[in-house]
PDB file of N, CA and C in Angstrom:
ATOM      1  N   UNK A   1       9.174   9.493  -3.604  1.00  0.00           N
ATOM      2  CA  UNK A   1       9.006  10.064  -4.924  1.00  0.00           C
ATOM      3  C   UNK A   1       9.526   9.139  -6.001  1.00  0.00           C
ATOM      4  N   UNK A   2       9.468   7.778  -5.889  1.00  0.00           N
ATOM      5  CA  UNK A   2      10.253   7.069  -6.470  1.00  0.00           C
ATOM      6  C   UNK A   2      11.290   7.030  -6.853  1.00  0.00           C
ATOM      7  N   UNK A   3      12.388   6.993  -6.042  1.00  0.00           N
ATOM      8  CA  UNK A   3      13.745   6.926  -5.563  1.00  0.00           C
ATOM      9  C   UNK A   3      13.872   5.009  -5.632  1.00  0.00           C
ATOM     10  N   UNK A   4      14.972   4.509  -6.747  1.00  0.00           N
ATOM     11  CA  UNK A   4      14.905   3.583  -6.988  1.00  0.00           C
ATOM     12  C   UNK A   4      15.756   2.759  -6.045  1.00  0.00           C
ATOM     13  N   UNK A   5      16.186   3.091  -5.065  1.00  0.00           N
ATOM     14  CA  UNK A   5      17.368   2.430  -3.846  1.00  0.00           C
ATOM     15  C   UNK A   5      16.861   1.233  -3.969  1.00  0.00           C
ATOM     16  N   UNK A   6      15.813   0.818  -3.450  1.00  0.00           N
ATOM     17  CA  UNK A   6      14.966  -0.457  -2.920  1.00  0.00           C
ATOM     18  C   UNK A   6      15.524  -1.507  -4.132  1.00  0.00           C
ATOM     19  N   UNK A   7      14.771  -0.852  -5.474  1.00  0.00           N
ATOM     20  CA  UNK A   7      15.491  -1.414  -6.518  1.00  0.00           C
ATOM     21  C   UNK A   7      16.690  -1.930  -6.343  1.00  0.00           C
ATOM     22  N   UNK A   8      17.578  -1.080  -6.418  1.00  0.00           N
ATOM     23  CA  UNK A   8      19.183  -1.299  -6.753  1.00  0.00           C
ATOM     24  C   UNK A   8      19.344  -2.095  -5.962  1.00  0.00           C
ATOM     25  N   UNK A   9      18.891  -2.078  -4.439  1.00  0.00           N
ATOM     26  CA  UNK A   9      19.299  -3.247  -3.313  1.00  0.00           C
ATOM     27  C   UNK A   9      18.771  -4.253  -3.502  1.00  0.00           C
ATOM     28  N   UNK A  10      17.510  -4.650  -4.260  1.00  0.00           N
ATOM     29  CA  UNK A  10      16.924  -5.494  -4.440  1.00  0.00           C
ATOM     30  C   UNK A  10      17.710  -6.872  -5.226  1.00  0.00           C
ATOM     31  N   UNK A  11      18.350  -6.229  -6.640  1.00  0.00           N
ATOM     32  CA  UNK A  11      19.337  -6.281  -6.777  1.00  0.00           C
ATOM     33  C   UNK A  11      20.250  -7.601  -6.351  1.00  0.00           C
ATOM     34  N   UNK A  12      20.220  -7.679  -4.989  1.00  0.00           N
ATOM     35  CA  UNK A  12      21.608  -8.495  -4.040  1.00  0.00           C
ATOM     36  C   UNK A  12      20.448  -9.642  -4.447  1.00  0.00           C
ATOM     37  N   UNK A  13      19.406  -9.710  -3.527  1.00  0.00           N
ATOM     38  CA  UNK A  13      18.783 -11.060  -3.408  1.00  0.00           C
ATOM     39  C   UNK A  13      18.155 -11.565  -5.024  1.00  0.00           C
ATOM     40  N   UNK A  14      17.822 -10.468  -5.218  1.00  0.00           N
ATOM     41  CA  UNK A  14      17.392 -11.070  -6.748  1.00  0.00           C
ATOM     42  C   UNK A  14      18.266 -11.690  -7.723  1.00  0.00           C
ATOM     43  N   UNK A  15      19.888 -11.227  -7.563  1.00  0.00           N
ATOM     44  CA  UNK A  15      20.999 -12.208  -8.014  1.00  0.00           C
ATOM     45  C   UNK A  15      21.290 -13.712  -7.125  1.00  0.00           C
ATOM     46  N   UNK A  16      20.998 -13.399  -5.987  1.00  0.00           N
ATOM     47  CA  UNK A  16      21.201 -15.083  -5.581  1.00  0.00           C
ATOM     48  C   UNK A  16      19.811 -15.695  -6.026  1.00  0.00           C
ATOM     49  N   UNK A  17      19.470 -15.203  -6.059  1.00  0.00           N
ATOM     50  CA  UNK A  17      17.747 -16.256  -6.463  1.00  0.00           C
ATOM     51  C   UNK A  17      17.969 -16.911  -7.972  1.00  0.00           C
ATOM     52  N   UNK A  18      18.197 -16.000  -9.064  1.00  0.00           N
ATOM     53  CA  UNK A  18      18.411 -16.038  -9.920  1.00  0.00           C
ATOM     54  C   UNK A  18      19.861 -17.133 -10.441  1.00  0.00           C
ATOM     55  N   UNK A  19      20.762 -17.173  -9.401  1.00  0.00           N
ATOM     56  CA  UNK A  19      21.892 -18.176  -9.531  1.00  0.00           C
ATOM     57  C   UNK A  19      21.253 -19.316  -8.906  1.00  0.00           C
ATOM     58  N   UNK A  20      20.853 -19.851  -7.984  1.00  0.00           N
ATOM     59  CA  UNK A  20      20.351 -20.890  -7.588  1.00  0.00           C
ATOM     60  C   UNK A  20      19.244 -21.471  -8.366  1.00  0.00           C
ATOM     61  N   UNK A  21      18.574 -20.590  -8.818  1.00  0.00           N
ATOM     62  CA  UNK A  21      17.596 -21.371  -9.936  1.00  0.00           C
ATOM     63  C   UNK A  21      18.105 -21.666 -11.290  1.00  0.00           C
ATOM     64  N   UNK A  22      19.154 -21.014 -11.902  1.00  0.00           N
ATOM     65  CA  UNK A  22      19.773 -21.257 -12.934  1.00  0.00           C
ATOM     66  C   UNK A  22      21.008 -22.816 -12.693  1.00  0.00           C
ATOM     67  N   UNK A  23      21.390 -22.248 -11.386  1.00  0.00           N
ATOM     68  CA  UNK A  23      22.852 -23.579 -10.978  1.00  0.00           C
ATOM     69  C   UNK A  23      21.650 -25.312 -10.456  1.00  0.00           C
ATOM     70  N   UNK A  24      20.493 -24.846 -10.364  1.00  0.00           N
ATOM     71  CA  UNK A  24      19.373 -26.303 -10.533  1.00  0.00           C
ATOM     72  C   UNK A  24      19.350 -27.016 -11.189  1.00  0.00           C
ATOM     73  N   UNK A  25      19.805 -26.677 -12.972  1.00  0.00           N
ATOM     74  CA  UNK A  25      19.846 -27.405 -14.061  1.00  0.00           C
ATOM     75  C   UNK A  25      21.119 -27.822 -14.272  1.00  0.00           C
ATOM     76  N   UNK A  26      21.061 -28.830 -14.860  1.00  0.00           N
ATOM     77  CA  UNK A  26      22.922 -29.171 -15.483  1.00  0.00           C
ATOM     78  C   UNK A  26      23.431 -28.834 -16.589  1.00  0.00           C
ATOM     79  N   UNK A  27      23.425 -27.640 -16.552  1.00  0.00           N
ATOM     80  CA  UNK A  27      23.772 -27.059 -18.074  1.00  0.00           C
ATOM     81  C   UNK A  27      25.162 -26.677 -18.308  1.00  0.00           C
ATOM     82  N   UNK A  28      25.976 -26.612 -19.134  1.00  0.00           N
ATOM     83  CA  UNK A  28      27.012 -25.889 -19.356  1.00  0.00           C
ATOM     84  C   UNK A  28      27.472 -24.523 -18.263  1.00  0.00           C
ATOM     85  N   UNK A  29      28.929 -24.355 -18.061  1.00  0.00           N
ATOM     86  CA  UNK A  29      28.789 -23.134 -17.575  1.00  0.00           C
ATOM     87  C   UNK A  29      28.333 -21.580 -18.432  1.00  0.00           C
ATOM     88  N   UNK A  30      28.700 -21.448 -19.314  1.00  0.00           N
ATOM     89  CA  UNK A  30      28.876 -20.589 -20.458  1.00  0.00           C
ATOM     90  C   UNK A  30      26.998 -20.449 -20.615  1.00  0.00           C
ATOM     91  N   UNK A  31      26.262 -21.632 -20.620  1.00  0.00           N
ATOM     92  CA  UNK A  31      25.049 -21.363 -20.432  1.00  0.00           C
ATOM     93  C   UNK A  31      24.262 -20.421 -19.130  1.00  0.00           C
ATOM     94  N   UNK A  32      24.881 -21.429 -18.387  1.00  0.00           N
ATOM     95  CA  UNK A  32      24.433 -20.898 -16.883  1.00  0.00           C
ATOM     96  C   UNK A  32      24.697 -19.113 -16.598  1.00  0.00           C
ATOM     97  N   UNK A  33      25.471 -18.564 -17.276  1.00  0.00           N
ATOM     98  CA  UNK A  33      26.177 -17.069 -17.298  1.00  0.00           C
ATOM     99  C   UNK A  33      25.261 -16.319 -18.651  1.00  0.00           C
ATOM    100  N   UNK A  34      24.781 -16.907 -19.138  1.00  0.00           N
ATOM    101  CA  UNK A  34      24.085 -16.795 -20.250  1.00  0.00           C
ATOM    102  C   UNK A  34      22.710 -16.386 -19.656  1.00  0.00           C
ATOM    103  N   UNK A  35      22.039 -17.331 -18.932  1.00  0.00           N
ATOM    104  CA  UNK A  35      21.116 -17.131 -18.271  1.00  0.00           C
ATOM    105  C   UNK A  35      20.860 -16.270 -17.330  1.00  0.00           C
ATOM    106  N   UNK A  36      21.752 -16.320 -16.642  1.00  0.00           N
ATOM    107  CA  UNK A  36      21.909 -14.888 -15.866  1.00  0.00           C
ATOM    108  C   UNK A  36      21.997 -13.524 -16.157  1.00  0.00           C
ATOM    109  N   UNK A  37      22.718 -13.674 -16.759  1.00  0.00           N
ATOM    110  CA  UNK A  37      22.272 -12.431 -17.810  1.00  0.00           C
ATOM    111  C   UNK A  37      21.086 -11.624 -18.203  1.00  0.00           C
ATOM    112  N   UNK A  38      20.644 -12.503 -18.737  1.00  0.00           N
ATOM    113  CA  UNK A  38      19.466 -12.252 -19.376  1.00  0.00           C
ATOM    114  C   UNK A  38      18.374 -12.253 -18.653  1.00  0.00           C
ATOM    115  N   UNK A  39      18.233 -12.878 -17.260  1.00  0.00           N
ATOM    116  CA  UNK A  39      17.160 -12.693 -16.547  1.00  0.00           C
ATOM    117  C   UNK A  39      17.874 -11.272 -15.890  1.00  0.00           C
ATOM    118  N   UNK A  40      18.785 -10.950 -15.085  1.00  0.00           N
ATOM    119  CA  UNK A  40      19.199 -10.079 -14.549  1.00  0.00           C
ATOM    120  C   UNK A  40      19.310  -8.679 -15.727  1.00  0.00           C
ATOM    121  N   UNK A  41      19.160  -8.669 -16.890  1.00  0.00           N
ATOM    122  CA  UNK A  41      18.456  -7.672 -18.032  1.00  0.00           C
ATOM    123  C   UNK A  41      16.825  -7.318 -17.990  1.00  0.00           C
ATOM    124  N   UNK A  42      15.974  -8.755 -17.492  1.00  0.00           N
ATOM    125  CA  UNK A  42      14.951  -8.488 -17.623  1.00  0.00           C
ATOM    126  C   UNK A  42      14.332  -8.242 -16.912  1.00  0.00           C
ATOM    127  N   UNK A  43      14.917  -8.077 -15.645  1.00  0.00           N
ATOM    128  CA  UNK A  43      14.297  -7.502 -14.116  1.00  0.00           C
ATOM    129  C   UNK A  43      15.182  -5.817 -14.335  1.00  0.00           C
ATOM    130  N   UNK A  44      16.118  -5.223 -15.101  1.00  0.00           N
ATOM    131  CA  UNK A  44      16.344  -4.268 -15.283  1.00  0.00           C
ATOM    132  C   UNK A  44      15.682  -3.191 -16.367  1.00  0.00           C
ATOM    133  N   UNK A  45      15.369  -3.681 -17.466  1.00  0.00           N
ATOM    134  CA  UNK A  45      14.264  -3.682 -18.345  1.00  0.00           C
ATOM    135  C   UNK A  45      13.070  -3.243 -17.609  1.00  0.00           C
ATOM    136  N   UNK A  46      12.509  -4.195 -16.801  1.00  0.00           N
ATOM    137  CA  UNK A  46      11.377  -4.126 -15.959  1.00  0.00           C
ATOM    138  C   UNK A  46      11.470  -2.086 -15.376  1.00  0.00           C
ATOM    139  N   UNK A  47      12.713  -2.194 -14.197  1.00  0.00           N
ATOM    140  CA  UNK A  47      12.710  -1.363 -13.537  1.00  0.00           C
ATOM    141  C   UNK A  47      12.765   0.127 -14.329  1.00  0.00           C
ATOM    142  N   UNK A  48      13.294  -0.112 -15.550  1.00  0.00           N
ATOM    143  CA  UNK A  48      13.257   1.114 -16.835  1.00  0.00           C
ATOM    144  C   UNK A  48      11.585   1.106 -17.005  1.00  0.00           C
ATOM    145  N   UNK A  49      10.656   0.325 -17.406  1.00  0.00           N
ATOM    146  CA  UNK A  49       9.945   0.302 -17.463  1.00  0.00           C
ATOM    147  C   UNK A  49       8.809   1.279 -16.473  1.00  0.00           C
ATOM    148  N   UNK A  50       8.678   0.637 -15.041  1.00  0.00           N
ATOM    149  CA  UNK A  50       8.175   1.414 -14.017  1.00  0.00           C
ATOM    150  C   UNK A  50       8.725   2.828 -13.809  1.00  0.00           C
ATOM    151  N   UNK A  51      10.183   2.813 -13.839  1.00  0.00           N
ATOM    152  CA  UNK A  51      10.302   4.627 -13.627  1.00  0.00           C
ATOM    153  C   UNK A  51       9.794   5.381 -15.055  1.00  0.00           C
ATOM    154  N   UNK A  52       9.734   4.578 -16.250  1.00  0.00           N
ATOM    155  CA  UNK A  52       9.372   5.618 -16.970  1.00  0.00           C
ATOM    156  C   UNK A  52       7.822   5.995 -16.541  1.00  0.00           C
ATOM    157  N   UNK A  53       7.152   5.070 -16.194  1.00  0.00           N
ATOM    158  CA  UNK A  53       5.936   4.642 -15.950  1.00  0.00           C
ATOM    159  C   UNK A  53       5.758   5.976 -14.703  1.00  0.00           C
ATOM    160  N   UNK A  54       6.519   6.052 -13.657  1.00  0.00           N
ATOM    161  CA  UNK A  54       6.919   6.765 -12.503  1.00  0.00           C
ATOM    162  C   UNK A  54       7.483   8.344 -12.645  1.00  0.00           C
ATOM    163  N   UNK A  55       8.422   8.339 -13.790  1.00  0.00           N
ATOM    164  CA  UNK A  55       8.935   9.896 -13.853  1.00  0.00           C
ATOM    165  C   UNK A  55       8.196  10.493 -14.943  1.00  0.00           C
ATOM    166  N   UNK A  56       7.432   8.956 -15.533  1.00  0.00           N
ATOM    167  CA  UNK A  56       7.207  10.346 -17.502  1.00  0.00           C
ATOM    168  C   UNK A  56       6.340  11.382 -17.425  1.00  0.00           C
ATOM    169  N   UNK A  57       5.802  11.649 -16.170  1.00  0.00           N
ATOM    170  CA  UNK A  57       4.901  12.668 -16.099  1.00  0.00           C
ATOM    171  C   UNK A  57       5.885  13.718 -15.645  1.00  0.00           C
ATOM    172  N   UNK A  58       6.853  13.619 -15.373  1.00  0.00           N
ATOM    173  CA  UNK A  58       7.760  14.719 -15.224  1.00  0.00           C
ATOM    174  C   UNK A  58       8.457  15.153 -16.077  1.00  0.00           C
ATOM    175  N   UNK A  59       8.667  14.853 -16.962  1.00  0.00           N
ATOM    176  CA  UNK A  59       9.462  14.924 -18.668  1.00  0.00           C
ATOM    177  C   UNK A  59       8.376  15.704 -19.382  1.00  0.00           C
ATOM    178  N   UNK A  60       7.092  15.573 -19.217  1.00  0.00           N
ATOM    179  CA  UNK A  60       6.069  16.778 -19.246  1.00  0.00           C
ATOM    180  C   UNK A  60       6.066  17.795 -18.707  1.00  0.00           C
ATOM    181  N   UNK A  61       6.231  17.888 -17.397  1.00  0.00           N
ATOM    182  CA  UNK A  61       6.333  19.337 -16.777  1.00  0.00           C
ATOM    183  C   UNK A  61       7.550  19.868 -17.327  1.00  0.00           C
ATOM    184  N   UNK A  62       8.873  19.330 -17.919  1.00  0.00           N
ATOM    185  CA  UNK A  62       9.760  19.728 -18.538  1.00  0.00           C
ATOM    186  C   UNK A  62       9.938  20.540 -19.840  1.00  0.00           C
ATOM    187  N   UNK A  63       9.127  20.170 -20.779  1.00  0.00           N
ATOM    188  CA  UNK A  63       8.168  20.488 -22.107  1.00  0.00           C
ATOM    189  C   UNK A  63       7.756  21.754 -21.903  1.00  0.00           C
ATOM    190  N   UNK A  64       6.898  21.934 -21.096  1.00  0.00           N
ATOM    191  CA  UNK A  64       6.316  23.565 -20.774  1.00  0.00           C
ATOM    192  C   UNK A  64       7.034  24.370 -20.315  1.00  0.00           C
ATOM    193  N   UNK A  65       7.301  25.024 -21.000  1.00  0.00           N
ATOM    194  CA  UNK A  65       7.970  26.090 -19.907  1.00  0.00           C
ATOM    195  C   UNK A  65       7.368  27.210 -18.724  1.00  0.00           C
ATOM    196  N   UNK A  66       5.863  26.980 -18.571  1.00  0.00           N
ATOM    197  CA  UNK A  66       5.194  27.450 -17.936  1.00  0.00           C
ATOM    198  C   UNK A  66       5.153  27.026 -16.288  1.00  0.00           C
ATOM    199  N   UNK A  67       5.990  26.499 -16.325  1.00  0.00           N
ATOM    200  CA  UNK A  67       6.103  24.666 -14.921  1.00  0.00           C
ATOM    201  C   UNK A  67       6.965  25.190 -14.119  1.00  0.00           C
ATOM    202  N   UNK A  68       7.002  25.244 -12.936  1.00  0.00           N
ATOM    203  CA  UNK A  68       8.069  25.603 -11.876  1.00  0.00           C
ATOM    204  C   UNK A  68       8.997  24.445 -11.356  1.00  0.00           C
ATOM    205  N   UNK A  69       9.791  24.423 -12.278  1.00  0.00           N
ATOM    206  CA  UNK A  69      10.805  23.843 -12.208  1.00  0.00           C
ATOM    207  C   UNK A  69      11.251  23.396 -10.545  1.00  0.00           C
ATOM    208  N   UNK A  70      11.549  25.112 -10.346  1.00  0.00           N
ATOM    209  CA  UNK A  70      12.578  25.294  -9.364  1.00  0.00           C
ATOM    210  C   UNK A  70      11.999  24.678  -8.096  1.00  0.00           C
ATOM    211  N   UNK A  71      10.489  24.376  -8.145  1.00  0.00           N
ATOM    212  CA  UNK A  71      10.026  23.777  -6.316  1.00  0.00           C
ATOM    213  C   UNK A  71       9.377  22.777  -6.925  1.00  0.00           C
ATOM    214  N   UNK A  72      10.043  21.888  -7.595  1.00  0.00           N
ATOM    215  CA  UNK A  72       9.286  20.179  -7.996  1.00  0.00           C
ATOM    216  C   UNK A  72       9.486  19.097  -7.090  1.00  0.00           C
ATOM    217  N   UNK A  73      10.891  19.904  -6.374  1.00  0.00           N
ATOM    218  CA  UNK A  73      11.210  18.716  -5.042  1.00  0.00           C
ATOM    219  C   UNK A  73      12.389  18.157  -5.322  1.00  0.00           C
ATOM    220  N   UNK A  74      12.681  18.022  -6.719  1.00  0.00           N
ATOM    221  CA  UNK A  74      14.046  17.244  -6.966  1.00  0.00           C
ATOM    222  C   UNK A  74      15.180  18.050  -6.167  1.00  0.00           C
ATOM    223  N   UNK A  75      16.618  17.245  -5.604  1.00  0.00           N
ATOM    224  CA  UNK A  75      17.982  18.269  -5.181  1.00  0.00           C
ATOM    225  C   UNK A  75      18.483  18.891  -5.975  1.00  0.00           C
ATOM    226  N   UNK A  76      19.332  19.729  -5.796  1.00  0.00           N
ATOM    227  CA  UNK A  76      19.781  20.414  -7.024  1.00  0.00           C
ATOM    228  C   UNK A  76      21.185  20.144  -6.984  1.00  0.00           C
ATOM    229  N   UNK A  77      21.398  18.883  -7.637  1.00  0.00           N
ATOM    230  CA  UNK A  77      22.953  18.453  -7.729  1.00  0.00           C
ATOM    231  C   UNK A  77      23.777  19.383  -8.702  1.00  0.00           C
ATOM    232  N   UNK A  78      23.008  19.672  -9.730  1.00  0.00           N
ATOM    233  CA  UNK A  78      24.039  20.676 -10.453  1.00  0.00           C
ATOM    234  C   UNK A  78      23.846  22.280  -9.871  1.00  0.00           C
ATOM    235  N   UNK A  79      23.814  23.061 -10.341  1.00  0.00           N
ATOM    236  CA  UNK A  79      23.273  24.544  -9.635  1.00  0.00           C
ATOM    237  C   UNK A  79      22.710  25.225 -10.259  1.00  0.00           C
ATOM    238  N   UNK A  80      21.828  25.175 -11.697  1.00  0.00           N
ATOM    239  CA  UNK A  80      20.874  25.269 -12.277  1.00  0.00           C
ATOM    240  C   UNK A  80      19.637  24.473 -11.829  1.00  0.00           C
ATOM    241  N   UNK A  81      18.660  25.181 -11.613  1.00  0.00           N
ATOM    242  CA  UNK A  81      17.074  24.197 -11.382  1.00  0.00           C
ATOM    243  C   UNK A  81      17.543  23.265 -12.332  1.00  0.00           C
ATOM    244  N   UNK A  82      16.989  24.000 -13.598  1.00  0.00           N
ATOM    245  CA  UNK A  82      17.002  22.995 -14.941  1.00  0.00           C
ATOM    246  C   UNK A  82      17.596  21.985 -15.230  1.00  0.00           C
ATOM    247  N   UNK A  83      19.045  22.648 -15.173  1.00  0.00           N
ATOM    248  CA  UNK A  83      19.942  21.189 -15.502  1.00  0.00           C
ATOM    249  C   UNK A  83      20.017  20.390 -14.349  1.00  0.00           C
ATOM    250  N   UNK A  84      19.666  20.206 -13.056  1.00  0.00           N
ATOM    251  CA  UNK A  84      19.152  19.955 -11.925  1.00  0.00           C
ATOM    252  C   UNK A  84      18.166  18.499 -12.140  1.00  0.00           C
ATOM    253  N   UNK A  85      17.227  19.424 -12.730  1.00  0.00           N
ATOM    254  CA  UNK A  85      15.777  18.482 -12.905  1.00  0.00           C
ATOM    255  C   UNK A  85      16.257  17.684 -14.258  1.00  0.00           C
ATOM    256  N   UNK A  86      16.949  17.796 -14.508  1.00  0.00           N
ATOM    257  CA  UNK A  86      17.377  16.940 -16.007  1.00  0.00           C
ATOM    258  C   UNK A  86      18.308  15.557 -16.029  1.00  0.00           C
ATOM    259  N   UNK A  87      19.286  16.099 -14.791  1.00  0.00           N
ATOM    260  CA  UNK A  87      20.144  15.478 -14.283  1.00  0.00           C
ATOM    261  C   UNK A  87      19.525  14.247 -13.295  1.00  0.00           C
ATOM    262  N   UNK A  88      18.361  14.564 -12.817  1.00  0.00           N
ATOM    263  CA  UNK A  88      17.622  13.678 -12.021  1.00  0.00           C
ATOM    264  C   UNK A  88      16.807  12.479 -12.898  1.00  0.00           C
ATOM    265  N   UNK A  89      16.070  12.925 -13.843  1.00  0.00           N
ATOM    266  CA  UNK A  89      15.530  12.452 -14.569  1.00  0.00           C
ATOM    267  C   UNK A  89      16.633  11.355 -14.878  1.00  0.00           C
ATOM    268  N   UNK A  90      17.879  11.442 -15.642  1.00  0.00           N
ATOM    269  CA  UNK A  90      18.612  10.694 -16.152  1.00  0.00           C
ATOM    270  C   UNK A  90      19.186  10.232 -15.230  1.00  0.00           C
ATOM    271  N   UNK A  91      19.329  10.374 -14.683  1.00  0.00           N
ATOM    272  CA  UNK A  91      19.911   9.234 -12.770  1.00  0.00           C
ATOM    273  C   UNK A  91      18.343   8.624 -12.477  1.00  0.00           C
ATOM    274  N   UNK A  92      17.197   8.666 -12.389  1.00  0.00           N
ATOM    275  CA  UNK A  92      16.320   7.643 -12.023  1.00  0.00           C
ATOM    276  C   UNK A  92      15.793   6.975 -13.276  1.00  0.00           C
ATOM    277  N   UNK A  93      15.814   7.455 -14.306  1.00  0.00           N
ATOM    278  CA  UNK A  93      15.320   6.528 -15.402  1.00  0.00           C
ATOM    279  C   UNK A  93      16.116   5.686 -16.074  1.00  0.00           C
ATOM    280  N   UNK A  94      17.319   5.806 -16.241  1.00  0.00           N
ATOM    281  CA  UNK A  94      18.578   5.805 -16.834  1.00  0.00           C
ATOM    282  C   UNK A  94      19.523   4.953 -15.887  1.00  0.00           C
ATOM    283  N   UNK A  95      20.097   5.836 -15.163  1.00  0.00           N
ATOM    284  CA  UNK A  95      21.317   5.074 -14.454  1.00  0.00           C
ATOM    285  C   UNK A  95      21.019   4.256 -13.340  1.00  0.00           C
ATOM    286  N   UNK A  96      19.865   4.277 -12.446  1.00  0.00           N
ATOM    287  CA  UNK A  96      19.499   3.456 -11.570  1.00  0.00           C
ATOM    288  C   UNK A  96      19.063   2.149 -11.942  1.00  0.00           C
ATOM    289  N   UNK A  97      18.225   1.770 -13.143  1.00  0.00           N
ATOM    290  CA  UNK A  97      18.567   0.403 -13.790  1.00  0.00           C
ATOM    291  C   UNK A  97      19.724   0.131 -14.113  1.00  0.00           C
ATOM    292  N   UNK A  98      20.656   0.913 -15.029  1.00  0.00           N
ATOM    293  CA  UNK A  98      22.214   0.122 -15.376  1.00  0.00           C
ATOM    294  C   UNK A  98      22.609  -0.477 -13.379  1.00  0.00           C
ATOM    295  N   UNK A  99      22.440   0.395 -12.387  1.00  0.00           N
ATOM    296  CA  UNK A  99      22.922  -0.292 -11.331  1.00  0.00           C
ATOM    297  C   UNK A  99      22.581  -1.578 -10.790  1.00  0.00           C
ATOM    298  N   UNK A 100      20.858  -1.526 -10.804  1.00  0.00           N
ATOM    299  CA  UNK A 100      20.688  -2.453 -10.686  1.00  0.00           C
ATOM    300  C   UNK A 100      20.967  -4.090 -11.350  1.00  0.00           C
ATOM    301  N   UNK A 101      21.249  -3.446 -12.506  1.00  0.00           N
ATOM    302  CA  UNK A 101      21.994  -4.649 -13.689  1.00  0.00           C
ATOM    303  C   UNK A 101      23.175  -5.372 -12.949  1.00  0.00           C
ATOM    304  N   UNK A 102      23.679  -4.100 -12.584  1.00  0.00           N
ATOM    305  CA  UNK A 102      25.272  -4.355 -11.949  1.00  0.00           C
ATOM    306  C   UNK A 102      25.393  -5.006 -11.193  1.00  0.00           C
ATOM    307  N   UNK A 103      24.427  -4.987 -10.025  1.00  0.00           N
ATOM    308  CA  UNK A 103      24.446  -5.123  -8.822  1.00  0.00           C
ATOM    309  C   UNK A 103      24.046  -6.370  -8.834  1.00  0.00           C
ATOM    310  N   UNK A 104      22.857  -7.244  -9.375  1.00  0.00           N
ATOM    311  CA  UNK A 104      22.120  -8.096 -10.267  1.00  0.00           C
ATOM    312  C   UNK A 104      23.510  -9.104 -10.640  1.00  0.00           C
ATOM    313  N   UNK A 105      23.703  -8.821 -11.433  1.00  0.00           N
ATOM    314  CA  UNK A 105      24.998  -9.516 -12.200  1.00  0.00           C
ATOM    315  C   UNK A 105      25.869  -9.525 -10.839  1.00  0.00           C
ATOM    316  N   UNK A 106      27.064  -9.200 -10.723  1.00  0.00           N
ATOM    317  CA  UNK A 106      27.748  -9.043  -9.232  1.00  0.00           C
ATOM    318  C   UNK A 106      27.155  -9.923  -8.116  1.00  0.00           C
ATOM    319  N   UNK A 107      25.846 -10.241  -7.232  1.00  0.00           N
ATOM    320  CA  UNK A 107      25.564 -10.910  -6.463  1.00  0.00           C
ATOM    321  C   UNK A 107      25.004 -12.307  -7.469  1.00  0.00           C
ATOM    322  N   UNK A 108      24.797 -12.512  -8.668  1.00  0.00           N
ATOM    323  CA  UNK A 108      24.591 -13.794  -9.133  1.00  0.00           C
ATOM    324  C   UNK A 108      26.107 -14.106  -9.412  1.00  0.00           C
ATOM    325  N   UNK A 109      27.241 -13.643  -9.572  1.00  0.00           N
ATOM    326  CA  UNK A 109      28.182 -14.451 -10.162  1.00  0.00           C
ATOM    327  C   UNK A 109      29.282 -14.530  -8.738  1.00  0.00           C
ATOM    328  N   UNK A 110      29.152 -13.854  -7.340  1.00  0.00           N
ATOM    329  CA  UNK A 110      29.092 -14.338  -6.296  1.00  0.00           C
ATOM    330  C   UNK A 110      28.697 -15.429  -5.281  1.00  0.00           C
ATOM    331  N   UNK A 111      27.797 -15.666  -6.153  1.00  0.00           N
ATOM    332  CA  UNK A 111      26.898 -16.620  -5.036  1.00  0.00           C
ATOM    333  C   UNK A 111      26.987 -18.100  -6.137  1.00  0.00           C
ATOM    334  N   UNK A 112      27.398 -17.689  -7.412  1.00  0.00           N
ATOM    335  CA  UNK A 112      27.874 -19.324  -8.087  1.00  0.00           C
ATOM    336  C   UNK A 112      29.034 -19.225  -7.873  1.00  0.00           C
ATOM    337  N   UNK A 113      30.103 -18.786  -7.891  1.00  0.00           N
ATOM    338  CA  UNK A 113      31.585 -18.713  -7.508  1.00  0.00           C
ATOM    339  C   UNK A 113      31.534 -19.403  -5.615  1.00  0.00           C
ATOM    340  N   UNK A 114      31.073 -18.994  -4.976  1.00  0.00           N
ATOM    341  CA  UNK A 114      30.192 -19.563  -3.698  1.00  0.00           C
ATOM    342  C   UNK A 114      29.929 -21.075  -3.595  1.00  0.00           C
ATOM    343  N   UNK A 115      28.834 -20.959  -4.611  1.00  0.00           N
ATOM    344  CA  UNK A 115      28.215 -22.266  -4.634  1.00  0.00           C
ATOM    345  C   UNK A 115      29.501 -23.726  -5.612  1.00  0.00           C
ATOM    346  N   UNK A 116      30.746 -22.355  -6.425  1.00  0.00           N
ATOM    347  CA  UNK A 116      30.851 -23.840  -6.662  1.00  0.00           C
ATOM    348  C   UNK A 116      31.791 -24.305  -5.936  1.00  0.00           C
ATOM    349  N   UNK A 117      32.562 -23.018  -5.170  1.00  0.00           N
ATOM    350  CA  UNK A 117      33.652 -23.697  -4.038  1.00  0.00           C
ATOM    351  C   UNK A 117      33.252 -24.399  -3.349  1.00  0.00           C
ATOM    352  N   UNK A 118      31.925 -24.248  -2.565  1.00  0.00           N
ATOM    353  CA  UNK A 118      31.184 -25.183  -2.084  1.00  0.00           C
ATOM    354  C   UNK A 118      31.234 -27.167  -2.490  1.00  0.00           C
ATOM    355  N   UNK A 119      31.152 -26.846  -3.661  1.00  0.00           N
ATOM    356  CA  UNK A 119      30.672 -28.185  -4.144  1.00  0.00           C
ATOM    357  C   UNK A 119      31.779 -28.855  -4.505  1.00  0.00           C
ATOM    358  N   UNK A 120      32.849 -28.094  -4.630  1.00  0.00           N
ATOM    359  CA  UNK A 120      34.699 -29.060  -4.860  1.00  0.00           C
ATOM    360  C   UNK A 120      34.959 -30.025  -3.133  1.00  0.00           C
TER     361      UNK A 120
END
């Protein structure tokens, strides 16, 4: 149901990829962290992108109140359907990119911390 895990794990390798292609050039460090960044924003960006792409038809059934909430499939982490289905929404559209950011960032500044013990 588009459950963004894959994402978030994706995450690990997509930060070492992203450090090794950035630590290729001879740039400043302050650059090199710079860069990372910002690519590891724009593969998170991305993933905001697809779930909205993925849930916004559910932010519609939300709108109506004619919509059965209660058997859409989502868990019911809180104990209201509603605030339930609301709470989901904002954990897959929302907080599962900030993770992947995290996670993103975290395995790129691992794997240059890595790479530069390596290279002393």
């Amino acid at each position: 149901m588009g459950v963004p895990i894959f994402c978030i794990l994706f995450g690990f390798p997509l930060g070492w990829y992203i450090t090794k292609r950035v630590s290729a050039s001879t740039e400043q460090l302050y650059q090199k962290y710079h860069k990372i960044f910002n690519l590891s924003l724009f593969a998170a960006i991305f993933t905001i992108i697809v779930m909205l792409i993925v849930w916004g038809s559910a932010i519609l059934i939300h709108i109506h109140s004619s919509s059965d909430i209660q058997n859409f499939g989502h868990p019911y982490i809180l104990y209201d359907p509603k605030t339930s289905f609301i709470g989901w929404l904002i954990l897959m559209i929302i907080i599962s990119p900030l993770l992947q950011l995290i996670v993103t960032i975290f395995a790129a500044f691992i794997t240059l911390i890595r790479s530069e013990k390596n290279s002393l």
